[in-house]
C-alpha atoms as a PDB file:
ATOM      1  CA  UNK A   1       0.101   7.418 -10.115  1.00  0.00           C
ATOM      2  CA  UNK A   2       3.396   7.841 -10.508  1.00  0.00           C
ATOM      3  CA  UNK A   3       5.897   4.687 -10.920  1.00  0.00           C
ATOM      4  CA  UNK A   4       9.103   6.053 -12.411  1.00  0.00           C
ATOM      5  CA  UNK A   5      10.923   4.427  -9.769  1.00  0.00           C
ATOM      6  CA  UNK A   6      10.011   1.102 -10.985  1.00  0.00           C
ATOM      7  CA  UNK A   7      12.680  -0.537 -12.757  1.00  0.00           C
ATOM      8  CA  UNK A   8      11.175  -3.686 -14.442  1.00  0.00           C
ATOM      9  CA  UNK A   9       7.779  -5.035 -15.094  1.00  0.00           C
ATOM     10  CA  UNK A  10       6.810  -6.815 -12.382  1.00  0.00           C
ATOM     11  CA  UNK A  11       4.694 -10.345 -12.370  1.00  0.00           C
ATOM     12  CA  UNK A  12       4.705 -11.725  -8.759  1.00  0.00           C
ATOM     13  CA  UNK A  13       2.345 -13.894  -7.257  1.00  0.00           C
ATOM     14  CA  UNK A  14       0.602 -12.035  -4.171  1.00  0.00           C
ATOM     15  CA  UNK A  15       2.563 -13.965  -1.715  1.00  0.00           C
ATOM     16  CA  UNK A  16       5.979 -13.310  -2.900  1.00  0.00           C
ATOM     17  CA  UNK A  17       4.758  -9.650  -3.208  1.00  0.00           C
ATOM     18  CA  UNK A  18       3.836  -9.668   0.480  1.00  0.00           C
ATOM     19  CA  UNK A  19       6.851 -10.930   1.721  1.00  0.00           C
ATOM     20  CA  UNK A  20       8.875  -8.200  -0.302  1.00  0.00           C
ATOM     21  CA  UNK A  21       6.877  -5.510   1.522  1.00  0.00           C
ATOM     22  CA  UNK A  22       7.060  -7.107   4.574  1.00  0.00           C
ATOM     23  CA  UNK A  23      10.779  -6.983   4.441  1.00  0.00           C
ATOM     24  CA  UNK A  24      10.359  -2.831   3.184  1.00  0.00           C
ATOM     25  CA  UNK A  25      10.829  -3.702  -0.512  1.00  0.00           C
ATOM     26  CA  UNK A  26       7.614  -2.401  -1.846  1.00  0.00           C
ATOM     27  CA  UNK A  27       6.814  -4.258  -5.381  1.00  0.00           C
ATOM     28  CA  UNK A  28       3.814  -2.855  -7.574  1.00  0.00           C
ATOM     29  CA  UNK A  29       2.417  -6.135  -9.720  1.00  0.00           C
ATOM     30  CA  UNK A  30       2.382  -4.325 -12.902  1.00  0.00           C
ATOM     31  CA  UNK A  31       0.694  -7.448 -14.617  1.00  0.00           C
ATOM     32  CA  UNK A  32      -2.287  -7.299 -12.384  1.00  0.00           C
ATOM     33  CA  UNK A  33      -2.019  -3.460 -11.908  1.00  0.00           C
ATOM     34  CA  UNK A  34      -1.828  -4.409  -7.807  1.00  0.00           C
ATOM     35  CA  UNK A  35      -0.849  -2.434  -5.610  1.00  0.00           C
ATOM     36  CA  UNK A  36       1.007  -3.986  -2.028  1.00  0.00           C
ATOM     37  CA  UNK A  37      -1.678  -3.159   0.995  1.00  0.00           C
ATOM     38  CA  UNK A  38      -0.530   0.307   1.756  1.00  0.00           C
ATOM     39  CA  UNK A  39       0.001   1.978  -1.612  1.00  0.00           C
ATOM     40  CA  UNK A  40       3.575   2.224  -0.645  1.00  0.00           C
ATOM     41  CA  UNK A  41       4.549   0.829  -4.032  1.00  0.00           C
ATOM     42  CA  UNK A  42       3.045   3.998  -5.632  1.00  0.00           C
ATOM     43  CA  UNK A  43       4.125   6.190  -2.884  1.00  0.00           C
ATOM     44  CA  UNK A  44       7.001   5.276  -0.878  1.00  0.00           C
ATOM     45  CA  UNK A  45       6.316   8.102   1.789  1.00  0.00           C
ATOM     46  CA  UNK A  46       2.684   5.998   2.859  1.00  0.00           C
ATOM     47  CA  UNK A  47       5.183   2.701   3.681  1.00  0.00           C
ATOM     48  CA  UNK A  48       3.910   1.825   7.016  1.00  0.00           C
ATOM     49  CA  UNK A  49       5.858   0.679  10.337  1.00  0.00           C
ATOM     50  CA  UNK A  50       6.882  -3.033  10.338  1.00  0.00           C
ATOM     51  CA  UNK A  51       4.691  -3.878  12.962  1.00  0.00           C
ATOM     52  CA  UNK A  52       1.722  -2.903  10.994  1.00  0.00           C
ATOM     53  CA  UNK A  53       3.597  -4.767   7.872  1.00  0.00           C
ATOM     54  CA  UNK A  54       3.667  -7.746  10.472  1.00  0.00           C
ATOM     55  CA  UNK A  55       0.093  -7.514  11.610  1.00  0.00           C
ATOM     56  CA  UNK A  56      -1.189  -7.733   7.574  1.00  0.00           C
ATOM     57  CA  UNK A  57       0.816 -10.680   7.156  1.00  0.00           C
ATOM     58  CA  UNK A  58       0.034 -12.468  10.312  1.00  0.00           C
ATOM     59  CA  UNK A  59      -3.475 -12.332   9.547  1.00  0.00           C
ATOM     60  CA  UNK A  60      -3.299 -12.885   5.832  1.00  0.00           C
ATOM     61  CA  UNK A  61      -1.041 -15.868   6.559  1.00  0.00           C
ATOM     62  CA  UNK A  62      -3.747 -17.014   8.722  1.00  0.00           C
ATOM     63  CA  UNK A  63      -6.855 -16.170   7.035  1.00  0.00           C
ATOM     64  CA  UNK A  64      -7.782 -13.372   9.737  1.00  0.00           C
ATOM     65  CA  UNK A  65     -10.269 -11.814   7.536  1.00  0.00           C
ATOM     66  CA  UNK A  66     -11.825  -9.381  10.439  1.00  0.00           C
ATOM     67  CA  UNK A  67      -8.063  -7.926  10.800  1.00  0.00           C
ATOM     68  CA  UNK A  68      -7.494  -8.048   7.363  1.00  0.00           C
ATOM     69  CA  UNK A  69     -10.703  -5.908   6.460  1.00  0.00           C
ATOM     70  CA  UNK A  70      -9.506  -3.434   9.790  1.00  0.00           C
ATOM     71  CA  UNK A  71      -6.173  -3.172   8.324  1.00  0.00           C
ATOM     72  CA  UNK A  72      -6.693  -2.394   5.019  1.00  0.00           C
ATOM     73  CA  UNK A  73      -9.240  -0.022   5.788  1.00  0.00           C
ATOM     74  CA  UNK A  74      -7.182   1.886   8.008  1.00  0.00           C
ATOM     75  CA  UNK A  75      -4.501   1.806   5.072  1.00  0.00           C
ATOM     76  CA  UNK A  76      -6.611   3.403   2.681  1.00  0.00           C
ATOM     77  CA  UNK A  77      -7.551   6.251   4.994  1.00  0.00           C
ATOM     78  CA  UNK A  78      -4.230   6.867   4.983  1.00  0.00           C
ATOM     79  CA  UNK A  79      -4.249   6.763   1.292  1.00  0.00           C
ATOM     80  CA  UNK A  80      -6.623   8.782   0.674  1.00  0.00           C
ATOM     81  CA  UNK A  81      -5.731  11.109   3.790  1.00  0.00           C
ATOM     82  CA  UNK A  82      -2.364  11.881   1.296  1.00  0.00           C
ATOM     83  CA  UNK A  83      -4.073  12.448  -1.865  1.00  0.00           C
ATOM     84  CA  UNK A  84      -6.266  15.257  -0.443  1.00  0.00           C
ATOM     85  CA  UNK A  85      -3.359  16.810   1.616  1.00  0.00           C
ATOM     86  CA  UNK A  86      -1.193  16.415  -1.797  1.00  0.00           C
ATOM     87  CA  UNK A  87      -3.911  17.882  -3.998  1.00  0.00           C
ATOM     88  CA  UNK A  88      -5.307  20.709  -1.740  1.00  0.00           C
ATOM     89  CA  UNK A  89      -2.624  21.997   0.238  1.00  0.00           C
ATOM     90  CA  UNK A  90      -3.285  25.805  -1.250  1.00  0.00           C
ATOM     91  CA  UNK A  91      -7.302  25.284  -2.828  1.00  0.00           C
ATOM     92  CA  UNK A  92     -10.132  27.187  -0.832  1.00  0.00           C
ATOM     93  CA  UNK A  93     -13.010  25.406  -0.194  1.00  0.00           C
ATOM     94  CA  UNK A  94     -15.911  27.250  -2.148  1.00  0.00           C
ATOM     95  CA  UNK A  95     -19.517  25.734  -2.108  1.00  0.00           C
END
């Protein structure tokens, strides 16, 4: 993963990390090696609209755990959606 743009270690507690994504300002928790919800801290291009930023804290504010689990998920298949477009854009599939 690739954090060159990173320009301190960072040690924030989860909630102050939050907040800093929800206001666009992805943070990666370098003590805890934590990403913020959508990887966007790792890859700025994955940052996700503000009304999905919203939604995750809404429900993590509340302790929405069903919405939580939905949005996380869906951020991961994003994720992961990235990596394979990143690191197969030219391979052929052989079996």
């Amino acid at each position: 993963m690739a954090r060159a743009f990173q320009k301190e270690r960072n040690n924030i507690d989860r909630d102050e990390q939050l907040k800093r994504w929800l206001a666009g300002d992805p943070q990666h928790d370098e003590v805890r090696d934590e990403c913020v919800p959508d990887y966007s801290c790792c890859h700025p291009e994955l940052l996700v609209s503000i009304d999905a930023r919203r939604a995750y804290w809404n429900a993590h504010s509340i302790e929405d755990h069903e919405t939580l689990n939905h949005l996380i998920y869906a951020f991961l298949a994003r994720k992961l959606s990235h990596h394979v477009r990143e690191n197969t854009h030219d391979t052929p599939i052989t079996s």
